[in-house]
Protein backbone atom coordinates (compact mmCIF):
# COMPACT_ATOMS: atom_id res chain seq x y z
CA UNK A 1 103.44 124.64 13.64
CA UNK A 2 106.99 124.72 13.76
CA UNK A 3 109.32 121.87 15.62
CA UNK A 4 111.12 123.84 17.82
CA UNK A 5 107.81 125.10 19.46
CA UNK A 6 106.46 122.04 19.81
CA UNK A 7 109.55 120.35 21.53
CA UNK A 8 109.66 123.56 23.79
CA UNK A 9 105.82 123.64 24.65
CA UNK A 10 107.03 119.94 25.55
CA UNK A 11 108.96 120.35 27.64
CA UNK A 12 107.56 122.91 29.41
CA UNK A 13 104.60 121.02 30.05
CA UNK A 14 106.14 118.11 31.45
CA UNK A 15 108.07 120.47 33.82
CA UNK A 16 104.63 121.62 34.43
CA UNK A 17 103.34 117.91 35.05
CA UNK A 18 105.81 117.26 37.73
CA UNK A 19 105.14 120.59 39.81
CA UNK A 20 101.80 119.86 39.92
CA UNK A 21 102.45 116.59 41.22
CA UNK A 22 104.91 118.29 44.02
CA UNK A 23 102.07 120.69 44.54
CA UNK A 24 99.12 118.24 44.99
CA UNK A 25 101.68 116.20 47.33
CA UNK A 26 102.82 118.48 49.31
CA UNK A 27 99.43 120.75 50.04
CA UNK A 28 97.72 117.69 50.30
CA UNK A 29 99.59 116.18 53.08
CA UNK A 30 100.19 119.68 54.51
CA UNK A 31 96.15 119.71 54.93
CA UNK A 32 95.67 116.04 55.67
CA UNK A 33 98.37 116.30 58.41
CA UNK A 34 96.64 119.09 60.15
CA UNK A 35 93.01 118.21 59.87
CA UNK A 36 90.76 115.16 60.25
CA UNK A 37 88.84 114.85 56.58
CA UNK A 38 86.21 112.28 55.61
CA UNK A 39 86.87 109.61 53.10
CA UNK A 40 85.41 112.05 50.34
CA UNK A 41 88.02 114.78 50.67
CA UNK A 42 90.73 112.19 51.16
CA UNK A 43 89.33 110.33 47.85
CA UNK A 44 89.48 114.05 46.18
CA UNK A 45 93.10 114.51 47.28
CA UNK A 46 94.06 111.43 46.15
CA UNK A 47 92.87 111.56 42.33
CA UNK A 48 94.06 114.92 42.17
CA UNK A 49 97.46 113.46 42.74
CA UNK A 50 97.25 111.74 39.44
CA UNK A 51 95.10 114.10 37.37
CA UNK A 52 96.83 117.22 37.16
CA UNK A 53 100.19 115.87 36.20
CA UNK A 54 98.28 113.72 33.87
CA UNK A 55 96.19 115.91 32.13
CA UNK A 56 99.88 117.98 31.50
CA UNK A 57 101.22 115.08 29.63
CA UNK A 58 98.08 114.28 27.91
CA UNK A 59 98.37 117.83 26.59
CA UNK A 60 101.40 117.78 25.62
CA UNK A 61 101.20 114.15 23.59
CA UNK A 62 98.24 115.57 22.14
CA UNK A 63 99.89 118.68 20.47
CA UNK A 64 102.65 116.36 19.46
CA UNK A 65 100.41 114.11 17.60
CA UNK A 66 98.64 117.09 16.05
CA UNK A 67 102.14 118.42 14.74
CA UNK A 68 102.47 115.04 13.53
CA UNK A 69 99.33 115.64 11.11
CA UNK A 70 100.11 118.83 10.55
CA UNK A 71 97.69 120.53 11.53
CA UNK A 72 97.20 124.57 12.16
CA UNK A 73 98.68 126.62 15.37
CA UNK A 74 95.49 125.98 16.98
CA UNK A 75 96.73 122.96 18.28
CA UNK A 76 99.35 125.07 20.51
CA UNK A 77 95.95 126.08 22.64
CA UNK A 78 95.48 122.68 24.04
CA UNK A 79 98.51 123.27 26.28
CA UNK A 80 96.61 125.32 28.10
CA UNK A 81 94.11 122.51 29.28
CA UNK A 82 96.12 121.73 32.90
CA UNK A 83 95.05 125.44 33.59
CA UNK A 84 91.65 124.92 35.10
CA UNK A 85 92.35 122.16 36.66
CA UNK A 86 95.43 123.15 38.98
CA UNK A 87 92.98 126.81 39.35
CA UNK A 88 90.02 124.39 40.38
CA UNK A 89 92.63 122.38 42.49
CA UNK A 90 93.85 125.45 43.96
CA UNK A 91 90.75 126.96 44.92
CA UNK A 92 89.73 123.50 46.36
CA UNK A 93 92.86 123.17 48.63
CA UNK A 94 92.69 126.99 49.48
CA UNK A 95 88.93 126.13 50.99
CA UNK A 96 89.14 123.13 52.64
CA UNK A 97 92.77 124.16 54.55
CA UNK A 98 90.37 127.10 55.87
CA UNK A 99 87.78 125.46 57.28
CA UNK A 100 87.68 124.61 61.20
């Protein structure tokens, strides 16, 4: 693993971190404001607020620590962990914005 990658996957994923947080904000009150949803969906809404950017950073202090102990470029895979979660997100908000 090389520094400059790691300081650039970084970065990227911290980038990352704050649009999701933009995107869980926004869509969320773009839905909330237009539909009347139980304390469930609400509660779902809410913690995705704080788990997609979080599970960005966690990713990304997670490869750092593994370039810290040197380990292999396998590490570099665990920035891809945010990616089901904003698809599951996505699909989520997708479904409940079309129902009546």
């Amino acid at each position: 693993m090389t520094l400059g990658w790691v300081i650039a996957g970084t970065i990227a994923q911290l980038m990352l971190g704050m649009m999701s947080f933009l995107l869980v904000a926004f869509s969320a009150a773009g839905i909330a404001n237009g539909k009347t949803l139980n304390k469930l969906q609400m509660a779902s809404l809410n913690i995705a607020l704080y788990v997609l950017p979080a599970s960005c950073f966690f990713s990304a202090g997670f490869v750092a620590w593994r370039y810290y102990q040197d380990v292999t470029t396998s590490a570099y895979s665990w920035y891809l962990m945010p990616a089901p979660f904003i698809g599951l997100y996505l699909v989520y908000a997708i479904r409940l914005n079309s129902k009546n």
